[in-house]
C-alpha atoms as a PDB file:
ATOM      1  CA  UNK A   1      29.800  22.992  19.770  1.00  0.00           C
ATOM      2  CA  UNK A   2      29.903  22.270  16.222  1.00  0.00           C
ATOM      3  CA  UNK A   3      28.196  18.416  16.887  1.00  0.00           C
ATOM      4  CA  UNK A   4      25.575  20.321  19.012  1.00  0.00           C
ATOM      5  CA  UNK A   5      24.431  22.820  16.293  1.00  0.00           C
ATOM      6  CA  UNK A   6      24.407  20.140  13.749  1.00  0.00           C
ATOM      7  CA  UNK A   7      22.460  17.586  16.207  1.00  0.00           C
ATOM      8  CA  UNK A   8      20.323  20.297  16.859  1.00  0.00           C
ATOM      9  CA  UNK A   9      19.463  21.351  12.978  1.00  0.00           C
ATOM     10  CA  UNK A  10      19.174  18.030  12.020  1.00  0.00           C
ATOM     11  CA  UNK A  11      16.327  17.609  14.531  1.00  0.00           C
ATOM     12  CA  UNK A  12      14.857  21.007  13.402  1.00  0.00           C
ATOM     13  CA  UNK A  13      14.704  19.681   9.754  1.00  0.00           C
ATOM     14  CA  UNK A  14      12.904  16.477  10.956  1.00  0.00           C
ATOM     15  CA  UNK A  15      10.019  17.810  13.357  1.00  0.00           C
ATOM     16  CA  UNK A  16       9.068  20.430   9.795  1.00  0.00           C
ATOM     17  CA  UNK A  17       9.117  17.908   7.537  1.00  0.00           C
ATOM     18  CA  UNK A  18       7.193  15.464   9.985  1.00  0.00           C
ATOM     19  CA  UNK A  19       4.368  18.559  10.900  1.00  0.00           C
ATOM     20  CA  UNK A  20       1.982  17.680   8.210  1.00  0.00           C
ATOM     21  CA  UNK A  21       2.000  13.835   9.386  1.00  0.00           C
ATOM     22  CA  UNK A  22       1.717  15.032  12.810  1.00  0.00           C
ATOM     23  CA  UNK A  23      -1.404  16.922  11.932  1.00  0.00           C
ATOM     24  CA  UNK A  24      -2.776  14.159  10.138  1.00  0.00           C
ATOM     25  CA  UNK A  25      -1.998  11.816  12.961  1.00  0.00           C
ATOM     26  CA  UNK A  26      -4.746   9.762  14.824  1.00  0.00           C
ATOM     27  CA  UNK A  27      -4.889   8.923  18.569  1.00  0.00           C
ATOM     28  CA  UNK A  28      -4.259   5.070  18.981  1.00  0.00           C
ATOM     29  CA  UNK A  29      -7.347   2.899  17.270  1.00  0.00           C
ATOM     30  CA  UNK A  30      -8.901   5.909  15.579  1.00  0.00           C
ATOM     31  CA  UNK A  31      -9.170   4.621  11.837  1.00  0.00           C
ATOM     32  CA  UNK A  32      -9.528   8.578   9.404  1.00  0.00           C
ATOM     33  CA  UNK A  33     -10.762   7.726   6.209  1.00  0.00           C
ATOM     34  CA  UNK A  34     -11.005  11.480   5.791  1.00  0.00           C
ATOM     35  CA  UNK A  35      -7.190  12.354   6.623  1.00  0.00           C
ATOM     36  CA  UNK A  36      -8.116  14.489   9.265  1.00  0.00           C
ATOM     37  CA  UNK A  37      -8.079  13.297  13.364  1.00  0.00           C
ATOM     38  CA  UNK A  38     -10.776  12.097  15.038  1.00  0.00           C
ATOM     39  CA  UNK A  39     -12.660  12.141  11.834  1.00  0.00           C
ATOM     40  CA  UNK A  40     -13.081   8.784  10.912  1.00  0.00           C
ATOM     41  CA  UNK A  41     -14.464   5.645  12.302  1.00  0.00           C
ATOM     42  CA  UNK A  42     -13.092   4.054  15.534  1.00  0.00           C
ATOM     43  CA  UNK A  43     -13.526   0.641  17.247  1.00  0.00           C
ATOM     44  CA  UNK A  44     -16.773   2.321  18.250  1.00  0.00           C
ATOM     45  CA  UNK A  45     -18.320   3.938  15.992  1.00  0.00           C
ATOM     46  CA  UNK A  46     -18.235   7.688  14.187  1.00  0.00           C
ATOM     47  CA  UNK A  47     -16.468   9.910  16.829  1.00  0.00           C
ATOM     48  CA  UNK A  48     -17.391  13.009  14.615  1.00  0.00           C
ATOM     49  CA  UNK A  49     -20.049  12.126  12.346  1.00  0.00           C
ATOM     50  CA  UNK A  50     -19.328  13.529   8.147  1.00  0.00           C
ATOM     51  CA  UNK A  51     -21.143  14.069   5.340  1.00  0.00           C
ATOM     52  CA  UNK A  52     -19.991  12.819   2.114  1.00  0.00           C
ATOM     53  CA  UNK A  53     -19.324  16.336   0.802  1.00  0.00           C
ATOM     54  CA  UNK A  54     -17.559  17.132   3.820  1.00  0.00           C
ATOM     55  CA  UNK A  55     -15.341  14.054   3.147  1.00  0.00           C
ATOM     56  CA  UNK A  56     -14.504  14.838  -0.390  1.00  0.00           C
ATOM     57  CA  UNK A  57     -14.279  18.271   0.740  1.00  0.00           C
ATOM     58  CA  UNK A  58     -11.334  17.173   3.416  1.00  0.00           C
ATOM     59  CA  UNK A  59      -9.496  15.230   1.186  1.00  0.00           C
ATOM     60  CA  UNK A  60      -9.323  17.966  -1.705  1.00  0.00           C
ATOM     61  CA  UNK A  61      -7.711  20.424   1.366  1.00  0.00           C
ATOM     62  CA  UNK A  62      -5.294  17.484   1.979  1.00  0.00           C
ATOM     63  CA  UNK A  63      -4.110  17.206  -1.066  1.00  0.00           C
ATOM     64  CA  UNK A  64      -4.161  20.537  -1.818  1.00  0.00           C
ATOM     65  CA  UNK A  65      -1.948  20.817   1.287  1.00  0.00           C
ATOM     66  CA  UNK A  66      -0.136  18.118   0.595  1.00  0.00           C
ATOM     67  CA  UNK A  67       0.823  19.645  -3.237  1.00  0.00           C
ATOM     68  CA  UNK A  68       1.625  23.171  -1.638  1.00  0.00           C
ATOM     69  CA  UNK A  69       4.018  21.696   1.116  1.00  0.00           C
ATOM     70  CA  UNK A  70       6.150  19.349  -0.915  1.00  0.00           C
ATOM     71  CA  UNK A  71       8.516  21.791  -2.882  1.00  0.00           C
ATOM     72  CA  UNK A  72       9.121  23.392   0.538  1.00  0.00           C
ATOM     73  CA  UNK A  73       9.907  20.134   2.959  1.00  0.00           C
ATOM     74  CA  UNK A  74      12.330  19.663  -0.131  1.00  0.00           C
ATOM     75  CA  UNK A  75      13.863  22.891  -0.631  1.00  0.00           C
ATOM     76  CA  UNK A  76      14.232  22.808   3.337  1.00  0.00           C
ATOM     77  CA  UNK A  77      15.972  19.918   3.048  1.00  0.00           C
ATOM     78  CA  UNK A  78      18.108  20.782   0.835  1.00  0.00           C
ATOM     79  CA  UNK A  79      18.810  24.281   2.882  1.00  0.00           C
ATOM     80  CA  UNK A  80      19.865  22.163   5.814  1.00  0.00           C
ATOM     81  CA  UNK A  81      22.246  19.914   3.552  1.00  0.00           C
ATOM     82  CA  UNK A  82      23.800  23.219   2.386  1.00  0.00           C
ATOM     83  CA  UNK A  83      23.911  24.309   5.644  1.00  0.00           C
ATOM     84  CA  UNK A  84      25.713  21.242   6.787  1.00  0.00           C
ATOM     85  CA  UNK A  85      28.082  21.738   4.220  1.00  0.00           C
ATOM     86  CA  UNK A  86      28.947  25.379   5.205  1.00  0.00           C
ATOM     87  CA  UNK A  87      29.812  23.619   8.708  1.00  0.00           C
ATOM     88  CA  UNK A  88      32.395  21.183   7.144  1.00  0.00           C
ATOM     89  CA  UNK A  89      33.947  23.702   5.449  1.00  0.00           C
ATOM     90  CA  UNK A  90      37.477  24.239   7.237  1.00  0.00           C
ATOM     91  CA  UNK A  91      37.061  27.417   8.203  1.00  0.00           C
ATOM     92  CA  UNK A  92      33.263  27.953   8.440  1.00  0.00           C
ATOM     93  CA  UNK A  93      32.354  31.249   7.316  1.00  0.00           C
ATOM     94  CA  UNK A  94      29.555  32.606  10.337  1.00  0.00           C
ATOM     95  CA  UNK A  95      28.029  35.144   7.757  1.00  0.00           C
ATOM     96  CA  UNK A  96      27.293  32.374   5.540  1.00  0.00           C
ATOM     97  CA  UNK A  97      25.951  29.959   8.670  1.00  0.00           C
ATOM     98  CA  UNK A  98      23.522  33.079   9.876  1.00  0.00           C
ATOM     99  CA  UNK A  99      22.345  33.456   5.960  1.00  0.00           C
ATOM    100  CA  UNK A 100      21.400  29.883   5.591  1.00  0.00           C
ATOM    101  CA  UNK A 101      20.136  29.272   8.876  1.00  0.00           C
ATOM    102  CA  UNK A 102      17.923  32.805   8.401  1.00  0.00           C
ATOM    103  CA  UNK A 103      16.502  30.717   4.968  1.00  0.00           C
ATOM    104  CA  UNK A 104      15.832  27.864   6.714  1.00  0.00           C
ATOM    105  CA  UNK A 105      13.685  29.884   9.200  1.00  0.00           C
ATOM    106  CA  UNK A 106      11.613  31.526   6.256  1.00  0.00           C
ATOM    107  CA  UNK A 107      10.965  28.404   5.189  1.00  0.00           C
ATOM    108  CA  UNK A 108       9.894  26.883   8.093  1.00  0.00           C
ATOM    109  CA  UNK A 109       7.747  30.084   8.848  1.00  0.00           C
ATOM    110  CA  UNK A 110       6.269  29.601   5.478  1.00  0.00           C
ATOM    111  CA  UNK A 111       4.959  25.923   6.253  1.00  0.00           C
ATOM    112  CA  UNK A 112       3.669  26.939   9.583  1.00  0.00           C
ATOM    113  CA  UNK A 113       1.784  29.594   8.196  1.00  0.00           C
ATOM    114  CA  UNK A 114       0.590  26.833   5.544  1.00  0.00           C
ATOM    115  CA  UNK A 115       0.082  25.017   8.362  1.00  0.00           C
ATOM    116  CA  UNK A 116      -2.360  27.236   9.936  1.00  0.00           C
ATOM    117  CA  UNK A 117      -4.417  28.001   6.489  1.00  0.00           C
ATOM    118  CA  UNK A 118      -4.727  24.212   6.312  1.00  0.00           C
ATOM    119  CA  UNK A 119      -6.483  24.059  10.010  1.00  0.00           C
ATOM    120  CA  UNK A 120      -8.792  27.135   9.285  1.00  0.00           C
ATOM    121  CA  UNK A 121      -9.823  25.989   6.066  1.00  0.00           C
ATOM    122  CA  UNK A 122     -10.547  22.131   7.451  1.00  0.00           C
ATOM    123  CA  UNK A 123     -12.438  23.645  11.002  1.00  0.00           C
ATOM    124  CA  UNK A 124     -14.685  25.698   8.185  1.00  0.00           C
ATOM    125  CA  UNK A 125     -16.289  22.278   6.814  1.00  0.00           C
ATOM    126  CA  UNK A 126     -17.603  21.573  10.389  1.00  0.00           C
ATOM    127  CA  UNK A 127     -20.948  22.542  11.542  1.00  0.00           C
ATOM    128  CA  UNK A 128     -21.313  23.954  14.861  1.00  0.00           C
ATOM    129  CA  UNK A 129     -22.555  20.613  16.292  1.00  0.00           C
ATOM    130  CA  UNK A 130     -19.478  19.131  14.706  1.00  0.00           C
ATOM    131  CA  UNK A 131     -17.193  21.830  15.976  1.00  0.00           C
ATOM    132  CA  UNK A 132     -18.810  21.519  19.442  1.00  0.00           C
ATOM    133  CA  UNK A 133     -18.108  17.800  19.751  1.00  0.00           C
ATOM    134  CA  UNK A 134     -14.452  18.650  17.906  1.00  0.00           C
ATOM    135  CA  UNK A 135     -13.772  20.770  20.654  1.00  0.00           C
ATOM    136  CA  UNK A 136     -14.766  18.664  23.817  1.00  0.00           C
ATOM    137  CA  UNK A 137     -12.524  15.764  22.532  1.00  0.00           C
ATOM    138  CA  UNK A 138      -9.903  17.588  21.890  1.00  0.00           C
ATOM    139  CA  UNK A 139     -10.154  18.675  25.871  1.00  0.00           C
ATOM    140  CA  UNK A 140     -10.418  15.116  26.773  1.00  0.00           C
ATOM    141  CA  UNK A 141      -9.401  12.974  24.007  1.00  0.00           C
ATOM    142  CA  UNK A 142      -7.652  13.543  20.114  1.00  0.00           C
ATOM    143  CA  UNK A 143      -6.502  17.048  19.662  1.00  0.00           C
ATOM    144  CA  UNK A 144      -6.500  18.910  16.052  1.00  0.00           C
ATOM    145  CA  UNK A 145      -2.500  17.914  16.448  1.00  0.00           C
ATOM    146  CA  UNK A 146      -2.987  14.341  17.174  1.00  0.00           C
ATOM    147  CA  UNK A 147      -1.834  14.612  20.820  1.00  0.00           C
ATOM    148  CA  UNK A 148      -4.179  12.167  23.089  1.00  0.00           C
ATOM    149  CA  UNK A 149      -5.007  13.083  26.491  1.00  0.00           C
ATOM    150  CA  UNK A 150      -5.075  10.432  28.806  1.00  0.00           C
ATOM    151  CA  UNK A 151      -6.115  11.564  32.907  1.00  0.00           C
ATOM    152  CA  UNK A 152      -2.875  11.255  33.953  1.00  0.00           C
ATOM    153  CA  UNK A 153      -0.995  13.410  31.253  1.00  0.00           C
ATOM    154  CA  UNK A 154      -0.454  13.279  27.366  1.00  0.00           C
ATOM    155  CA  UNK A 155       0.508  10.804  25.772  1.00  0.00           C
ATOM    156  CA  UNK A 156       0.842  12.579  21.643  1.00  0.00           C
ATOM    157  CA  UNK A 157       3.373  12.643  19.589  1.00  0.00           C
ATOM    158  CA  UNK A 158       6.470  13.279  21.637  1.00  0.00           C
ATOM    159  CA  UNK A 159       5.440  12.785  24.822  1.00  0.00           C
END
């Protein structure tokens, strides 16, 4: 039971702290020089054509992402370490388990919800052209999460 949990939080920890780089993830051969999916140049060409501004633009909202998430994936991390210490303890106390596993949900509710800001804010730099096109690859090729769609199924992250 115990190996489960643990197992189980450790791989809870990893997929938070890994959500930012699986936003900013790319389909296979789809270069972003902007940090953003389906952004940047491919083998082919511009799959969603930018201006400069809108380039500078996306790269101040990563960073500014970027800056905001950091002292969170750490103090999650370190939640989940003192978590995992509460569960050597020899007799593990459960009120103290349910306390620290209740921060570690705030915490990952906090960078979902920074999560979601981030999206909004980078879908607001599109035009509607832009958007358009955004939104009929993401039904047939690079989704806003990096998955990529092939006919027969999905092939993103974690599939």
């Amino acid at each position: 039971m115990r190996g489960k949990l643990l197992n189980a939080s450790l791989i809870s920890a990893v997929l938070i702290m890994a959500l930012p780089s699986f936003f900013l993830a790319q389909c296979p051969n789809h270069k972003t020089d902007t940090g953003g999916p389906g952004m940047g140049e491919s083998g082919g060409g511009m799959m969603v054509e930018l201006t400069a501004d809108q380039k500078v633009q996306m790269m101040k909202l990563k960073m500014s992402f970027m800056k905001e998430t950091e002292p969170l994936k750490t103090e999650l991390e370190i939640k989940q370490m003192e978590l995992n210490a509460l569960w050597d303890d020899e007799k593990p106390d459960a009120g103290k388990l349910k306390a620290k596993v209740k921060e570690i949900g705030e915490l990952k509710m906090q960078l979902q919800e920074k999560m979601i800001n981030h999206k909004l804010a980078v879908m607001k730099l599109f035009t509607p052209e832009q958007m358009k096109k955004m939104k009929s690859m993401m039904g047939m090729g690079c989704g806003m999460m990096g998955g990529c769609k092939a006919k027969g199924g999905d092939s993103g992250p974690g599939k």
